[in-house]
N, C-alpha and C. Protein backbone atom coordinates (compact mmCIF):
# COMPACT_ATOMS: atom_id res chain seq x y z
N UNK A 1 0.84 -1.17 0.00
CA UNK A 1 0.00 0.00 0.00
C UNK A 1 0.89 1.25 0.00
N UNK A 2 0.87 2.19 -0.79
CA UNK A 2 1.21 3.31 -1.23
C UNK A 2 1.28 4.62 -0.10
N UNK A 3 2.01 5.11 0.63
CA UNK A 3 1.65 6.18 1.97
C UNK A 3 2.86 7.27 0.94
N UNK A 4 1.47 8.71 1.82
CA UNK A 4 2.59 9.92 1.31
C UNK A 4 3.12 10.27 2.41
N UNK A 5 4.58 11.15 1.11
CA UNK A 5 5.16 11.64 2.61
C UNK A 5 4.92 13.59 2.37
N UNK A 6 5.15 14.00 3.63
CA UNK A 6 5.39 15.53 3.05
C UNK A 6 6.25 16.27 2.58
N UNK A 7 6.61 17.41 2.18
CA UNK A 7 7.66 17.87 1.66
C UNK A 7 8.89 17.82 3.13
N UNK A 8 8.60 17.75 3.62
CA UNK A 8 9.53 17.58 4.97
C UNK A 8 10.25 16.26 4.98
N UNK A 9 9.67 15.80 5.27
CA UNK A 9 9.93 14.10 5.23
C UNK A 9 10.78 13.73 4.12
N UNK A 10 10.27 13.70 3.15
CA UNK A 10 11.09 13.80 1.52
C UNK A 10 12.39 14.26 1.97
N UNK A 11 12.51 15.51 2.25
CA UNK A 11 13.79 16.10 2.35
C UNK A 11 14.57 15.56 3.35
N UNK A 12 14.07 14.82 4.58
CA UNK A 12 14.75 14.20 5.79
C UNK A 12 15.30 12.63 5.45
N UNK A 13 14.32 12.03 4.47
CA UNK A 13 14.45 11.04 3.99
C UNK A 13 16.34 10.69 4.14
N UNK A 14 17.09 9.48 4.30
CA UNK A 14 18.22 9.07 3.87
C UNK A 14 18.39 9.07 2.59
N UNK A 15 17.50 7.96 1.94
CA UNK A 15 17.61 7.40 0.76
C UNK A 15 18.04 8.30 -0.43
N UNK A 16 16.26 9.52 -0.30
CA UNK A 16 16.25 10.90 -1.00
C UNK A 16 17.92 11.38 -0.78
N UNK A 17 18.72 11.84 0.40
CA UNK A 17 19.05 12.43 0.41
C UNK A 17 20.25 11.85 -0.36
N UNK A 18 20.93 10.59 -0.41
CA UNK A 18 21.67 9.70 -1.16
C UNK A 18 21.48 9.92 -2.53
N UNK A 19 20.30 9.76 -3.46
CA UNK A 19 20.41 9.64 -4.58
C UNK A 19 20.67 11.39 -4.82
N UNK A 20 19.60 12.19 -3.76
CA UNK A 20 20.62 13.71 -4.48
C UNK A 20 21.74 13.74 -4.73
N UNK A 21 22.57 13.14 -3.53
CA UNK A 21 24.15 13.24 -3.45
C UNK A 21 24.49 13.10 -5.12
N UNK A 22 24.28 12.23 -5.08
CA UNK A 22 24.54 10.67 -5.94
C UNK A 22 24.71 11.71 -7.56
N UNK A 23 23.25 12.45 -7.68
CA UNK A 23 23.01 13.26 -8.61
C UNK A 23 23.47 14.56 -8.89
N UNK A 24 24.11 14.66 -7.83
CA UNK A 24 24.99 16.28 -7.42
C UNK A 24 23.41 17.21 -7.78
N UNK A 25 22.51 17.18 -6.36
CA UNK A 25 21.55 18.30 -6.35
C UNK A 25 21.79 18.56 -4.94
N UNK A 26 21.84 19.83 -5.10
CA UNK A 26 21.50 20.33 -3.47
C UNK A 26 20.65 19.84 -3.25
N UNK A 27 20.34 19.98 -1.52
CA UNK A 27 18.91 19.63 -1.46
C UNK A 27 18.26 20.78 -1.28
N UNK A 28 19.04 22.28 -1.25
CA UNK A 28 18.13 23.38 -0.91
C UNK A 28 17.71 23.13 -2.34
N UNK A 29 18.07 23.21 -3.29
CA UNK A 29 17.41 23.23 -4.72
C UNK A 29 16.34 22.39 -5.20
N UNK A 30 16.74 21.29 -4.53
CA UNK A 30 15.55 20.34 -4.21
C UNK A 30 14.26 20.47 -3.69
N UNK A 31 14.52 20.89 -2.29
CA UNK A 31 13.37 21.36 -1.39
C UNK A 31 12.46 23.19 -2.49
N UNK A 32 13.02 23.62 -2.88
CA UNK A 32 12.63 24.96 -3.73
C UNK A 32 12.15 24.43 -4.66
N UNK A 33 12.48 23.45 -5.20
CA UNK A 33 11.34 22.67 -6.76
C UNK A 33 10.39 22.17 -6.36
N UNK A 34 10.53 21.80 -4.93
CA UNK A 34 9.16 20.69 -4.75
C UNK A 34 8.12 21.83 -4.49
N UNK A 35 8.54 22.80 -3.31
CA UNK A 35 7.84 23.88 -2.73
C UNK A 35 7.19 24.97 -4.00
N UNK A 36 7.98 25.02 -5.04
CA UNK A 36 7.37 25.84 -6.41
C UNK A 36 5.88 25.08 -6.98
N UNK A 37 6.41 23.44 -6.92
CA UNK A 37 5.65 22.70 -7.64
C UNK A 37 3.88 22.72 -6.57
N UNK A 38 4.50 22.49 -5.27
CA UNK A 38 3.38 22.57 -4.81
C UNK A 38 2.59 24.27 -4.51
N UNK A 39 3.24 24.86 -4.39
CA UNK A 39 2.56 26.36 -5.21
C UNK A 39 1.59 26.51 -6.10
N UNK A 40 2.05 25.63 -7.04
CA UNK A 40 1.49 25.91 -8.84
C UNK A 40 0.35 24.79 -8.28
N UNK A 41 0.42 23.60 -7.45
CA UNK A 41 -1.15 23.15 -7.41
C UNK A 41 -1.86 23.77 -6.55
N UNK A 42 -1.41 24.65 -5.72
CA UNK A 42 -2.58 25.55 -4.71
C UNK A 42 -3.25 26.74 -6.06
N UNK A 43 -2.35 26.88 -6.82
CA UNK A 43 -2.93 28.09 -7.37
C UNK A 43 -3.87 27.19 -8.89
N UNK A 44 -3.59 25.79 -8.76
CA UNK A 44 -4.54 25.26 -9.86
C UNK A 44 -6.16 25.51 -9.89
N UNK A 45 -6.63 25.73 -11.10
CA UNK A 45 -8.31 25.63 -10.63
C UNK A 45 -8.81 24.68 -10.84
N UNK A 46 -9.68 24.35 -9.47
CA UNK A 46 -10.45 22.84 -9.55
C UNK A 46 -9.79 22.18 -8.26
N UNK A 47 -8.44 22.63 -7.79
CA UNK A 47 -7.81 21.85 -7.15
C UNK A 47 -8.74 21.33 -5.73
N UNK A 48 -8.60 20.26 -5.64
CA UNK A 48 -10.05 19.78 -4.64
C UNK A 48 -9.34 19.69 -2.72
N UNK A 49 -7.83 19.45 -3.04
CA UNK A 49 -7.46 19.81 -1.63
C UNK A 49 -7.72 20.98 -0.97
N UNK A 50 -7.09 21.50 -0.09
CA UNK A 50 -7.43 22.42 0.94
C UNK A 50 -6.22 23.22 0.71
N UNK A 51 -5.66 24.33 1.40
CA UNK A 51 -4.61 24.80 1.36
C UNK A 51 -4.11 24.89 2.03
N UNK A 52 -4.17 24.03 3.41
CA UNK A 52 -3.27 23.28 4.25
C UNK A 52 -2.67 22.13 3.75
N UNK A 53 -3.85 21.58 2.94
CA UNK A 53 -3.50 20.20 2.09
C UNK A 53 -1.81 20.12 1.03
N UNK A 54 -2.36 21.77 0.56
CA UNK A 54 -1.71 21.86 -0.54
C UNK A 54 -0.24 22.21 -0.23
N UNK A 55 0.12 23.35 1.36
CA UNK A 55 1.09 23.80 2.00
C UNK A 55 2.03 22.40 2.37
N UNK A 56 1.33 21.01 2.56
CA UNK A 56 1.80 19.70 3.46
C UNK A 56 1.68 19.12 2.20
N UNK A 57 1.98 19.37 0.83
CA UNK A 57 1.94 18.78 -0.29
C UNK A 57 2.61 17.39 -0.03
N UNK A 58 2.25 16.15 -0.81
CA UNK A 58 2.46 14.98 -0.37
C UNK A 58 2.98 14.59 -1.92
N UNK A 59 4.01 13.66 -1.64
CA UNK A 59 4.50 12.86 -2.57
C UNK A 59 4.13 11.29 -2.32
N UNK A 60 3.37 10.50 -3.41
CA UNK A 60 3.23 9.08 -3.07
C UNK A 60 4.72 8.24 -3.56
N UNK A 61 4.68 7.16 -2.57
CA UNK A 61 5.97 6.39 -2.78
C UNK A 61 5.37 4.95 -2.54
């Protein structure tokens, strides 16, 4: 079964933080793409979450 995590978590993650290495990404650059991306779905129309929902944006893994 599939659980999200939040943009927090993601970024605390080991694994995540390994393959950044791995990929030569910061992770501040990291954490700023995810946080843009979840921006652009608070400001989507239709979007059916909340905007707490959307602030605690979730990635499925």
């Amino acid at each position: 079964m599939a659980t999200d995590m939040t943009i927090s978590e993601v970024l605390r993650d080991p694994l995540i933080r390994q393959v950044l290495r791995a990929d030569g990404i910061a992770p501040e650059a990291f954490s700023a793409a995810l946080r843009q991306a979840a921006a652009g779905l608070r400001r989507s129309p239709g979007l059916s979450r909340s905007s707490t929902e959307a602030e605690n944006a979730s990635i499925s893994t």
